[in-house]
Each structure stands twice: as C-alpha cells, then as structure tokens.
Protein backbone atom coordinates (compact mmCIF):
# COMPACT_ATOMS: atom_id res chain seq x y z
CA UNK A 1 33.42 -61.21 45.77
CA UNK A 2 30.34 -61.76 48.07
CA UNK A 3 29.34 -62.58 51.50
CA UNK A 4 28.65 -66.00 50.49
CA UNK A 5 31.44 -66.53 49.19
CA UNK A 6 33.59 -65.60 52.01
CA UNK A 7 31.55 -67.14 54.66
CA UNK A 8 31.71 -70.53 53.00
CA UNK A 9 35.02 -70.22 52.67
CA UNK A 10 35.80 -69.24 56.54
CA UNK A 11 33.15 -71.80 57.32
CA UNK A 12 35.60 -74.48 55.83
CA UNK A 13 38.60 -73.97 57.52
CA UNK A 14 36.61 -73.56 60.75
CA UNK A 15 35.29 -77.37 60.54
CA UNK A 16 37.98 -78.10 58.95
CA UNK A 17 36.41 -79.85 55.64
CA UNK A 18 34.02 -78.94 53.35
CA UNK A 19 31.54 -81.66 54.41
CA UNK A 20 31.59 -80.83 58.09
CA UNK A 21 30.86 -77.33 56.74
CA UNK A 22 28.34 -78.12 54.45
CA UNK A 23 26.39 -79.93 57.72
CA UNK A 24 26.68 -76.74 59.76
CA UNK A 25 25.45 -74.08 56.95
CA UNK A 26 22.74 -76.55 56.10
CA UNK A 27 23.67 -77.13 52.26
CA UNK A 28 25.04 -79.33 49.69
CA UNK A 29 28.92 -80.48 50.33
CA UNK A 30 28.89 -78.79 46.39
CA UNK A 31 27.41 -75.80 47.17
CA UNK A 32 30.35 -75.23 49.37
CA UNK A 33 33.14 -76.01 46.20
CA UNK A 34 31.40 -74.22 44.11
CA UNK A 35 31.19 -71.19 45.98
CA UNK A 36 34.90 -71.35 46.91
CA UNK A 37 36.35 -72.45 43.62
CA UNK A 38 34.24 -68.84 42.40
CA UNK A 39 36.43 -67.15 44.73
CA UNK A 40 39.70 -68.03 44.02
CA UNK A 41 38.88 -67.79 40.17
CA UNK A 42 38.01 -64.51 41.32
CA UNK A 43 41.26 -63.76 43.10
CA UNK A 44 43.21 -65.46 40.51
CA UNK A 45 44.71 -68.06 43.12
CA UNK A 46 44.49 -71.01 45.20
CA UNK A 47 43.21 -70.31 48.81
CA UNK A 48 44.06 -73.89 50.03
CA UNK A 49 46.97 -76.06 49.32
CA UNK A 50 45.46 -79.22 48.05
CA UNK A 51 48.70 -81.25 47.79
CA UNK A 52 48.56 -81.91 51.30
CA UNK A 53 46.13 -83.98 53.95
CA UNK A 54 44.47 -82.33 55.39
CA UNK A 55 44.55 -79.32 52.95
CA UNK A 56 46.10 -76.06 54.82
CA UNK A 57 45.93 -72.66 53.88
CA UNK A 58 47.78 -71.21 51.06
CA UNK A 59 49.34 -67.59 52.16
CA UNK A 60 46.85 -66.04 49.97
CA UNK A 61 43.96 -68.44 52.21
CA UNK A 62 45.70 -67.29 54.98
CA UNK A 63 45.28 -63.72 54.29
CA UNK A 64 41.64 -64.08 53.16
CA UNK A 65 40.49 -66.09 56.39
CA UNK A 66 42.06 -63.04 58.66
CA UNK A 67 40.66 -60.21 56.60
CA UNK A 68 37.03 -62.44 56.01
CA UNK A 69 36.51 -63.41 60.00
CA UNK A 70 37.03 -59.14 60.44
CA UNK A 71 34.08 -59.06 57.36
CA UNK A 72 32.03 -61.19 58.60
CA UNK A 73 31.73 -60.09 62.22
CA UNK A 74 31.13 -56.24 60.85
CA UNK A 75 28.72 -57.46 58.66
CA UNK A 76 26.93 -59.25 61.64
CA UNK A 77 27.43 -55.88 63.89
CA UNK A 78 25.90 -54.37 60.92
CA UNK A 79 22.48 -56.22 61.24
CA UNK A 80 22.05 -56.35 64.14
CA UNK A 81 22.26 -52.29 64.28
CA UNK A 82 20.69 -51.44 61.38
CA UNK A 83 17.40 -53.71 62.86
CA UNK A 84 17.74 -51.78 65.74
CA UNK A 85 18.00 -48.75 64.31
CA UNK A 86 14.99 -49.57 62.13
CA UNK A 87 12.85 -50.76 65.59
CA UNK A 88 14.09 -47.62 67.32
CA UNK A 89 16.21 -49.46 69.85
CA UNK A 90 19.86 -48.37 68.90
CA UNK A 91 21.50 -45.73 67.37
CA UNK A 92 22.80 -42.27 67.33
CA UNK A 93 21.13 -38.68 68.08
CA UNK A 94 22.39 -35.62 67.09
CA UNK A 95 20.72 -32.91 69.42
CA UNK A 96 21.86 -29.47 69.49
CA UNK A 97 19.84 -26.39 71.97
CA UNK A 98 19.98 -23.40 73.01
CA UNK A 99 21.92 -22.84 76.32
CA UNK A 100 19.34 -21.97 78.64
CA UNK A 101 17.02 -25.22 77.82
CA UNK A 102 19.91 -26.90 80.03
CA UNK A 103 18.12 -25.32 82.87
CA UNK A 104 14.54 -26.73 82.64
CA UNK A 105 13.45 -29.51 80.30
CA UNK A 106 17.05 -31.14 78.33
CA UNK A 107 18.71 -33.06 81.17
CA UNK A 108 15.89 -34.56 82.43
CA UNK A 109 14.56 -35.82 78.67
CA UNK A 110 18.28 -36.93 78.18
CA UNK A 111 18.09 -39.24 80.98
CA UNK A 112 15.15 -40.98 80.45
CA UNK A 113 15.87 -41.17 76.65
CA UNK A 114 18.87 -43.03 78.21
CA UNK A 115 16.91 -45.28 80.41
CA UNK A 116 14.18 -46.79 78.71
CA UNK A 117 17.20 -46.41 75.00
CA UNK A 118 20.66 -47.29 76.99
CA UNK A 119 22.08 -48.62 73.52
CA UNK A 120 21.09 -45.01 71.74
CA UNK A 121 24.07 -42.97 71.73
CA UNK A 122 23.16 -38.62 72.41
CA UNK A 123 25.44 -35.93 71.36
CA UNK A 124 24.78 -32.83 72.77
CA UNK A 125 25.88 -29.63 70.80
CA UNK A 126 25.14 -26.40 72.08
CA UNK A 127 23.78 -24.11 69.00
CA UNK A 128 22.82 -20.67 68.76
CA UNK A 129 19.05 -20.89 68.26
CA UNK A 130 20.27 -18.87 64.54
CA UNK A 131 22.43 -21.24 63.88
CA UNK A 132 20.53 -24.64 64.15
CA UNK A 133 18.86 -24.61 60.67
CA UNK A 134 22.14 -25.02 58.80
CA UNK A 135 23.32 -27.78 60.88
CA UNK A 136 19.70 -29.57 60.83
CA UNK A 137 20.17 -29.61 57.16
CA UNK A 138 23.75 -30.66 56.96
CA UNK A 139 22.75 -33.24 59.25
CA UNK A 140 25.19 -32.30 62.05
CA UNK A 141 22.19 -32.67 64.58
CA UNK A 142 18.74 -34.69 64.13
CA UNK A 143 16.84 -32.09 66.39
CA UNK A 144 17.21 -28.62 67.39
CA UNK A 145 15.86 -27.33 71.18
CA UNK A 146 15.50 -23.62 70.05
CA UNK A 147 14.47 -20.22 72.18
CA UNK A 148 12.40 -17.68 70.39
CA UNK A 149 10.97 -14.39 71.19
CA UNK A 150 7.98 -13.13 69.67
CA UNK A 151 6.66 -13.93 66.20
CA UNK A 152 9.16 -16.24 63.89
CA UNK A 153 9.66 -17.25 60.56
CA UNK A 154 8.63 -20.72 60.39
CA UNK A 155 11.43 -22.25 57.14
CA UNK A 156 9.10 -24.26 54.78
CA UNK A 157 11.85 -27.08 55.14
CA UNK A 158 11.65 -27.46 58.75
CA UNK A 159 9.37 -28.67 61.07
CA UNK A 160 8.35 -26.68 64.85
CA UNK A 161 6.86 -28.39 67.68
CA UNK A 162 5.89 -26.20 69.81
CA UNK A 163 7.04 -27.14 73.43
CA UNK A 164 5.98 -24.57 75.98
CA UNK A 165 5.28 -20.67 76.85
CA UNK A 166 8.36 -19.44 78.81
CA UNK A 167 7.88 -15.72 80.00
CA UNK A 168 10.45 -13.41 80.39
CA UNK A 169 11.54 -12.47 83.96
CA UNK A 170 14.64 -10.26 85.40
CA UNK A 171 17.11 -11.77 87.84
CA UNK A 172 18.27 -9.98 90.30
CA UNK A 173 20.69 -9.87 93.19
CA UNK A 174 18.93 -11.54 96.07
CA UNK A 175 19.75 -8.91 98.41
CA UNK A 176 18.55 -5.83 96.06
CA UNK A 177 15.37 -4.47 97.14
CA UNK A 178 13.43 -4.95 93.47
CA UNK A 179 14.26 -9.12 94.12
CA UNK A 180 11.44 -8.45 97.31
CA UNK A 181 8.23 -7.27 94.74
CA UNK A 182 5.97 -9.85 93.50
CA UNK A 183 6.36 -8.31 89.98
CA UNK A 184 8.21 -5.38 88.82
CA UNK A 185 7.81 -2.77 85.52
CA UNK A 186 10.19 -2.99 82.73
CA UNK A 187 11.36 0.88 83.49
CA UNK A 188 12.49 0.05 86.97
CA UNK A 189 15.16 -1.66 85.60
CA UNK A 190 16.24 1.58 84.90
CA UNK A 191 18.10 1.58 88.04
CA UNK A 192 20.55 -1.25 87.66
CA UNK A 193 23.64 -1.56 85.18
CA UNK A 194 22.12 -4.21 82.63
CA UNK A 195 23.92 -7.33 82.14
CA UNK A 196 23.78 -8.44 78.18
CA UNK A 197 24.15 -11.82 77.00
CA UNK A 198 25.09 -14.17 74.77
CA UNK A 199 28.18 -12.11 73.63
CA UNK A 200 28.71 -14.04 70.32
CA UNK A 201 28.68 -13.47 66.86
CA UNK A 202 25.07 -14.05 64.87
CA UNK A 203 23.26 -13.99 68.78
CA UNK A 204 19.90 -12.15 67.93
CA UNK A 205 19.07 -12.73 71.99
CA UNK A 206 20.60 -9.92 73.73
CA UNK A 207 19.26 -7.43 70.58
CA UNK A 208 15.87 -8.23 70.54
CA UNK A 209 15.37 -8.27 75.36
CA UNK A 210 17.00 -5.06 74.61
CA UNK A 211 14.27 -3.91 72.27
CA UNK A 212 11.70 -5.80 74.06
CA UNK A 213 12.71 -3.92 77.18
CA UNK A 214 12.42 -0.40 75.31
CA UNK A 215 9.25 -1.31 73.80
CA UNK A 216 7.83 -1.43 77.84
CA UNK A 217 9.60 2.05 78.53
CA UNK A 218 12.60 0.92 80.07
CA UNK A 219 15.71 2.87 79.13
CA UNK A 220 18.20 0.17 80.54
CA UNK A 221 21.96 1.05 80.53
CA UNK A 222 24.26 -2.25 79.68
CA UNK A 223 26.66 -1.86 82.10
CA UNK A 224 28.62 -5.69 81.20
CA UNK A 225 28.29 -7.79 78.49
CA UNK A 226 28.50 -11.65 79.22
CA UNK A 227 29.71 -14.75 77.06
CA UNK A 228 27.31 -16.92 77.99
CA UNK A 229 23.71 -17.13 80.58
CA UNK A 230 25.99 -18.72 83.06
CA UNK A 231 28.27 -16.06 83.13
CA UNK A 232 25.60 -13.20 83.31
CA UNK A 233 24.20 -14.99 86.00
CA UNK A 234 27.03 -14.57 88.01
CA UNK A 235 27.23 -11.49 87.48
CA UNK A 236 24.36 -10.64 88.85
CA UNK A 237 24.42 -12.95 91.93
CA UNK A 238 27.62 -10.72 92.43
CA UNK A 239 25.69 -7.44 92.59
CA UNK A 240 26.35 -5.81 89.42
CA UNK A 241 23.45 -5.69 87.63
CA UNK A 242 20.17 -7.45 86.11
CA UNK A 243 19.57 -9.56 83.50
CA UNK A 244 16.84 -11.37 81.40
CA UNK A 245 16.00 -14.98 81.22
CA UNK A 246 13.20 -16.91 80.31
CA UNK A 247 10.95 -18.15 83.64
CA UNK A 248 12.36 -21.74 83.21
CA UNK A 249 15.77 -21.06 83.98
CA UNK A 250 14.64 -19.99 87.58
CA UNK A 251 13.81 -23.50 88.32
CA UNK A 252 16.68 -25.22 90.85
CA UNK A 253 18.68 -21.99 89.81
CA UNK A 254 21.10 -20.65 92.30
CA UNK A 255 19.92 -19.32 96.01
CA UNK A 256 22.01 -15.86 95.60
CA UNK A 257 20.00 -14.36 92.78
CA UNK A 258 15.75 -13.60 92.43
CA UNK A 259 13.59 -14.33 89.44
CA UNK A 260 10.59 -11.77 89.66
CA UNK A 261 8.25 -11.35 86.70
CA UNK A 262 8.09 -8.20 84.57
CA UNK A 263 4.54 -7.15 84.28
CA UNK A 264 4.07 -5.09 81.37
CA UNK A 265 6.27 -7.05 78.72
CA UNK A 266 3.93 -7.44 75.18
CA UNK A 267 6.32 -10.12 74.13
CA UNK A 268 7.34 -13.55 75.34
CA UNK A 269 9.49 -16.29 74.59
CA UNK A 270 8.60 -20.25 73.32
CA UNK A 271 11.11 -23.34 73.74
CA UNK A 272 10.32 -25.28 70.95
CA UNK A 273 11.93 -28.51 68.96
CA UNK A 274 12.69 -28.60 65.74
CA UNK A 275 13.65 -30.94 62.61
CA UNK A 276 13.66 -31.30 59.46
CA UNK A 277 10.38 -31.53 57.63
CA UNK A 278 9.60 -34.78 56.09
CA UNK A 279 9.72 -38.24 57.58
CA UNK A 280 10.16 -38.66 61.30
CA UNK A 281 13.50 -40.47 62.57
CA UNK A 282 12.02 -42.98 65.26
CA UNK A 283 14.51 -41.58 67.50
CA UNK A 284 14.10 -38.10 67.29
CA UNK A 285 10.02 -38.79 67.80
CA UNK A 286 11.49 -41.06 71.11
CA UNK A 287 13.34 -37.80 72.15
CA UNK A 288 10.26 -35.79 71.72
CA UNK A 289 8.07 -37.48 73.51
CA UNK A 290 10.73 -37.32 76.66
CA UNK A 291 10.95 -33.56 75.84
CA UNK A 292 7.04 -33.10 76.62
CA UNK A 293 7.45 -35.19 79.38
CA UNK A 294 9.11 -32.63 80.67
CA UNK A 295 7.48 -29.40 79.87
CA UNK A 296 6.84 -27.21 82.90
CA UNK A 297 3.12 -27.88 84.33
CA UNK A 298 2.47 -31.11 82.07
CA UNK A 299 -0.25 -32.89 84.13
C-alpha cells in the first residue's frame, strides 16, 4: 500500500466519481482505476460496491476511507513539520542546566527563543552539571547549560561553548556585619556555620567550594547541608550561615541576603553550553545565540 494509492482512493469518494477526481488531482480518469484497482488487489477485496448507481462503499471501503482520511492528514502534519523543522521554524528542544543558570541568563534566552520560535516546543530539565553528558548522548536533551569550577575535562564527543566568567562570591545575611565590606577573605568565613549545597548524589559542587575555600585558608565549619541553591539561600537570608554562589545568581536575587566578593579565591567558575560534537541542530544554534544574548556585560 502507498500514499497514492490511498489518496486516490479517498479522493474518489470525496467527488464522488472517479472523473470528478481525476479533474481535481490533475490526472488521467485511468490513472485513478488503476491506482485503486492496485489497492484492493492488494487488500484482497472490493472497496466499492459496483452493483449499485452511484457505487457506495463496501464495509471494507468504508473502513479504508476512515483509517486513510486519519493517514492522510498525519502525513500532511508530517510535512509540513518536518520543513519546518528543516528551516528551523518548528520543533522540539531538549535543554537541561544546572540550577543556578535559572538565576541569570536561561529565562530570559527561553523567552525570546519563544518569541521570535512560538511553534518550537522547550523542555526544561534540570541536570546536575555531572550528569548532562549521558543524557546529551542518549538524546534526552539537545543542549546542556553546565557550571564548572576550575580546569575541566573537555569529552572528545562533546562540544563547549564557552558562555561567560562567573566568579565566586559568599552570600550573606543582610544584616551580618561581613554583608557591609566591599570584599571579604576566604578565612573570614571562618566565623559563620557554612551552608553546603546541592545535597545530592554524584554533586561534585559543594566538594570542590569546599576545597576551593581551604585552598584560600579558610577553615569553614558546615553547619547545614541544603537540597538545592534555593534552599541554602534561605538559609542564609534566615541567619544561619554563608554560602557560595557564582556572581550571577546575585542578579534580581532576594533583598534579605548580600553578595560580596571573596578576594583571594585562585579559582573561578564558567557557565558554559554544551552539545554533542558533530553537526549543529538549527535549533540548538537558535538557542545559543539567545543564550549570548544574554551573557552578563554583552555590549
């Protein structure tokens, strides 16, 4: 069975003759026999009942017509996408990030991505920065928004665009005297409880500020442990402790906590996009494009 095959024969009952049908597909009143006569060979029976005038459906023609109108309308739906998807104009985008890129650059690159591509469906999947390799390649997600902290392992199978520099800084609660300096050393974090975060399985994160932290001379006590940024967040705008974030997620962060830089950190952190290496999905260049858009201080 083919598409032909079925259209001419939907075509038919449609005008109701073969003729008529033959003058609206643009082809030879035979063409149209031919092609149904195939199908019914195919299908081993009659699809119209030729002993009457005009000829109706047989039940078999019945059933065909229903089930062939559903075919032919998918496979129209079907063009239509795929050329969209082809131009860029329609489909679907698998992104998954890091939880604190929901701070700074992702909702704002979501929404335009949605403006000038309203037909482009986006999932958003939030994905330990560890974790977003395996579902890049298992094609869970197109593009990973990922956090890093010092020098990485760049996968030979993947492919890292850098998106910007975003320094480590301690929030604090508003009202603690450290949240008045202009800057502050890593060791005089030594006098708060330390609030650690992401608590999760696989989460290199809280490890590595932790080292990062020691490496500047600080000798920080972790006095809660937190789920998620949110949640450390509030800890600290409720007075029990400091944490760590990268200087993006001070941006339109909450009044009740301070962001102050820590001076003598050696290390940083980079927000930076990843895929998989090889040809670039028209969409996920689209989204990258709105992603730099976006990047704090972008002229």
């Amino acid at each position: 069975m083919n598409l032909k095959q079925v259209r001419y024969f939907c075509e038919t009952v449609d005008a109701g003759n073969a003729r008529a049908a033959a003058d609206k597909l643009f082809v030879a009143p035979t063409a149209i026999s031919m092609q149904i006569s195939q199908l019914e060979a195919l299908l081993g029976g009659a699809l119209f009942d030729r002993a009457t005038r005009p000829m109706g459906l047989t039940p078999l023609g019945q059933f065909v017509y229903s089930k062939g109108t559903e075919l032919l309308s998918a496979s129209g739906r079907l063009e239509v996408e795929a050329k969209g998807m082809a131009a860029g104009r329609l489909g679907w985008l698998g992104i998954g990030f890091t939880r604190s890129t929901i701070f700074s650059i992702l909702p704002e690159a979501v929404r335009a991505m949605q403006s000038a591509l309203p037909d482009v469906r986006i999932d958003l999947e939030e994905i330990l920065t560890e974790e977003q390799p395996a579902a890049l390649r298992s094609g869970a997600i197109h593009l990973a928004i990922a956090r890093t902290l010092g020098a990485f392992t760049r996968e030979p199978d993947l492919h890292y665009t850098e998106l910007f520099d975003d320094p480590l800084v301690v929030a604090l609660p508003a009202q603690h005297p450290l949240a008045a300096q202009a800057s502050l050393r890593a060791a005089e974090l030594n006098a708060l409880p330390y609030v650690s975060y992401p608590k999760v399985a696989n989460a290199h994160f809280s490890r590595q500020v932790l080292n990062i932290l020691e490496q500047a001379g600080a000798k920080v006590q972790v006095g809660h442990e937190a789920k998620e940024i949110n949640t450390a967040l509030g800890l600290v705008a409720a007075g029990l402790g400091a944490t760590v974030v990268g200087r993006s997620v001070a941006t339109n962060n909450r009044g009740d906590i301070r962001f102050v830089p820590i001076a003598d950190l050696s290390v940083g952190s980079k927000v930076l996009a990843v895929r998989k290496a090889g040809p670039v999905n028209a969409l996920v260049e689209a989204f990258l494009d709105k992603l730099r858009e976006q990047v704090p201080g972008r002229d």
